[in-house]
Protein backbone atom coordinates (compact mmCIF):
# COMPACT_ATOMS: atom_id res chain seq x y z
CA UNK A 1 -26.92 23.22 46.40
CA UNK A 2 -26.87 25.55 49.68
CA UNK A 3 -30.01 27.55 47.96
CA UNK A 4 -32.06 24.27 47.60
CA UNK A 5 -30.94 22.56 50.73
CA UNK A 6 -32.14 25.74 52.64
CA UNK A 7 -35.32 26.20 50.94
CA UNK A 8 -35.91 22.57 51.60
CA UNK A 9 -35.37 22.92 55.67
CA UNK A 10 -37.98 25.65 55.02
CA UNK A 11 -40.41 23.79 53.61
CA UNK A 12 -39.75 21.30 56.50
CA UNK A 13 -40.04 24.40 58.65
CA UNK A 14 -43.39 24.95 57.34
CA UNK A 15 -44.58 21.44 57.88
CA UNK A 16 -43.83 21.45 61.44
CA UNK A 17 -45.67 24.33 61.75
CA UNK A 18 -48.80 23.20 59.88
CA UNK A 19 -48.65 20.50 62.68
CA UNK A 20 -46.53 18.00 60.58
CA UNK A 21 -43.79 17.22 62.60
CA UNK A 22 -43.17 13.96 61.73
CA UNK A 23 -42.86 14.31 57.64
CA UNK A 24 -40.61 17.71 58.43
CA UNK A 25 -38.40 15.34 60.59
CA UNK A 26 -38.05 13.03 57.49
CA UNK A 27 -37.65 15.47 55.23
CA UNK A 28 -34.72 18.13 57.53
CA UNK A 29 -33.29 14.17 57.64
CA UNK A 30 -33.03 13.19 54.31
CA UNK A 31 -31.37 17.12 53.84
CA UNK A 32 -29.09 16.32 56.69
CA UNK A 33 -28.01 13.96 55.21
CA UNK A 34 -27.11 15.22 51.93
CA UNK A 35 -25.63 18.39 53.26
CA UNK A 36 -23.33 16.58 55.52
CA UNK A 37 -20.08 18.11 54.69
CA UNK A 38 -21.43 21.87 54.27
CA UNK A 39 -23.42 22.19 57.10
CA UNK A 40 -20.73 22.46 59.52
CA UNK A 41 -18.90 25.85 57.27
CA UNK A 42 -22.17 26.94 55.93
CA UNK A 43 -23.48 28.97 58.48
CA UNK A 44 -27.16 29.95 56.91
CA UNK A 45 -27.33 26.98 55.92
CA UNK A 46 -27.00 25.22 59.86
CA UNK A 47 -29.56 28.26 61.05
CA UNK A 48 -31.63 26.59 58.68
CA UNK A 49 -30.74 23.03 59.81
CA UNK A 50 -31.24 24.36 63.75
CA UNK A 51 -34.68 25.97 63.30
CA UNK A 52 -36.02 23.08 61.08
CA UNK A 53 -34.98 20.66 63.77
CA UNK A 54 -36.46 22.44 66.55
CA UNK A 55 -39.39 23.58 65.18
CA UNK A 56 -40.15 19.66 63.88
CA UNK A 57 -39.03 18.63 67.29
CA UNK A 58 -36.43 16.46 65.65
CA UNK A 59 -33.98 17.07 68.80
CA UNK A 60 -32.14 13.18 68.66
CA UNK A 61 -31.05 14.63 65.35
CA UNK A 62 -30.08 17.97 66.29
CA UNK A 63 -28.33 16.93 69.26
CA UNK A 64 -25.87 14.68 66.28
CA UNK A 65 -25.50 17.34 64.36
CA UNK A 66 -24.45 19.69 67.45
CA UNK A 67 -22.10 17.08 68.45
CA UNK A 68 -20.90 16.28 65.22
CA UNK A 69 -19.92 20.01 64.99
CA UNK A 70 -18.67 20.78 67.97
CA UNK A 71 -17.97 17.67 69.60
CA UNK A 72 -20.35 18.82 72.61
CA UNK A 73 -23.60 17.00 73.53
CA UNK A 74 -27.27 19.49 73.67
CA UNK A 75 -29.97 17.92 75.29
CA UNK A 76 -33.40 19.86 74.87
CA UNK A 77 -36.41 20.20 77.42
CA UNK A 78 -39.40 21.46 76.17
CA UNK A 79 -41.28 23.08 78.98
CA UNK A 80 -45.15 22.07 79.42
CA UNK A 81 -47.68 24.70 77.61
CA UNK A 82 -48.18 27.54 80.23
CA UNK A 83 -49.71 31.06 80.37
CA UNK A 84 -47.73 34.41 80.67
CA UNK A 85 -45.24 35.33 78.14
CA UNK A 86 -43.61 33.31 76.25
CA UNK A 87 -40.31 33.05 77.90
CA UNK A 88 -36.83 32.99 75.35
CA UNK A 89 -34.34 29.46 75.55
CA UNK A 90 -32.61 29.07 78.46
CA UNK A 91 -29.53 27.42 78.25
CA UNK A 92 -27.41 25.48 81.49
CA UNK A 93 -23.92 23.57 81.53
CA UNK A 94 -23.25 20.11 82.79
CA UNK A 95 -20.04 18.27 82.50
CA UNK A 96 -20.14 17.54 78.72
CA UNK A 97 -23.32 18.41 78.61
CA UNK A 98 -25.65 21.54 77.52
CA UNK A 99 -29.08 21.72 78.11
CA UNK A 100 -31.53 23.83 76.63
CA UNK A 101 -34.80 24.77 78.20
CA UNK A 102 -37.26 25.65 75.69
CA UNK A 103 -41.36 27.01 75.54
CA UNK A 104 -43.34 25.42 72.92
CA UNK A 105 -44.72 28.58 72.01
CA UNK A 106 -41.23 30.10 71.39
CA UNK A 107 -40.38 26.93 69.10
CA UNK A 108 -44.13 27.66 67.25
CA UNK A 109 -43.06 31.19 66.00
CA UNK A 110 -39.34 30.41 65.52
CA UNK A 111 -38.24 32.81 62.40
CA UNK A 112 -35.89 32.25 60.33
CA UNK A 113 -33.73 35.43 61.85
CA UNK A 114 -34.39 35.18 65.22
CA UNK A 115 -31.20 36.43 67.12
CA UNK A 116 -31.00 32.78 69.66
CA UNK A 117 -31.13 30.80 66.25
CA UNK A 118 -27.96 33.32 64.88
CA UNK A 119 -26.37 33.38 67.84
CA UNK A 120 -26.21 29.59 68.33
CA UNK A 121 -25.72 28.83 64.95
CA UNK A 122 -22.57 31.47 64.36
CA UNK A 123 -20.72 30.11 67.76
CA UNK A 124 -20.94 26.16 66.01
CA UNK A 125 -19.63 27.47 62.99
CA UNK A 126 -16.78 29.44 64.81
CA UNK A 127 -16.26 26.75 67.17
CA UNK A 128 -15.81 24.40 64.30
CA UNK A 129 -12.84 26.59 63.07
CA UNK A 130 -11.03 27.07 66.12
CA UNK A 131 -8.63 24.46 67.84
CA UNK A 132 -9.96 22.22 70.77
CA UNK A 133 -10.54 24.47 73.73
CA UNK A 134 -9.41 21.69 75.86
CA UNK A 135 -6.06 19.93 76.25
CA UNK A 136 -6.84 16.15 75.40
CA UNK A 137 -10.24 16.74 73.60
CA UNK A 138 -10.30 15.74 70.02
CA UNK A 139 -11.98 17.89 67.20
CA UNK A 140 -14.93 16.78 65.69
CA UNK A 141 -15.36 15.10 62.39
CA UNK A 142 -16.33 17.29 59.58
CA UNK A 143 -18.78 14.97 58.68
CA UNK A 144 -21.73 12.86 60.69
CA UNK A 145 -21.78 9.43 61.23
CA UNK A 146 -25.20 7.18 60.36
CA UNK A 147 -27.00 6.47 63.78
């Protein structure tokens, strides 16, 4: 099921960048959806998830699954198309909060291995095996609730 799941948020990776966005948001949802319960310990398979999301610009349903995960709300910016190189994520704190600034160009090329997509997507899956961090925060569900 991992496999297919993954080679579906590829697919949906593909649309976005054929210009698609809205049918690859349908489609990483419908896979959301049906993956609920592994994409949290499954950590290719929530790479997958991330990059499909971002590259389909499907960031309300990122931001659910982040939070369902960790229990910590991402908010993402995407910067206005610019000249000059194409600058990497840039992430800042807020009180329960963490925003990520991103280029459109960076989201265009997004690969499947690039090291921000690891990165991010091995600290959720960590984070959702360790203990709250905080005294009086509760863990989040393993699962995601329906909007």
């Amino acid at each position: 099921m991992v496999d297919s799941a993954v080679a579906a948020l590829n697919a949906a990776s593909a649309l976005a960048c054929a210009g698609d966005r809205q049918r690859a948001r349908e489609l990483c949802a419908a896979i959301v959806f049906e993956t609920q319960p592994l994409i949290a310990v499954r950590a290719e398979l929530l790479r997958a998830a991330l990059r499909a999301l971002l590259m389909a610009h499907g960031f309300k349903l990122l931001s659910r699954v982040v939070m369902a995960i960790s229990g910590r709300s991402v908010e993402m910016v995407v910067l206005p198309e610019r000249a000059g190189p194409i600058a990497p994520p840039r992430r800042r704190e807020e009180p329960g909060c963490t925003i990520y600034t991103l280029d459109p160009r960076w989201l265009d090329r997004l690969s499947p291995d690039d090291l921000f997509l690891r990165q991010w997507g091995n600290a959720l899956v960590a984070r959702r095996h360790r203990p709250a961090d905080l005294p009086g925060t509760a863990s989040a569900p393993s699962y995601l609730e329906p909007a």
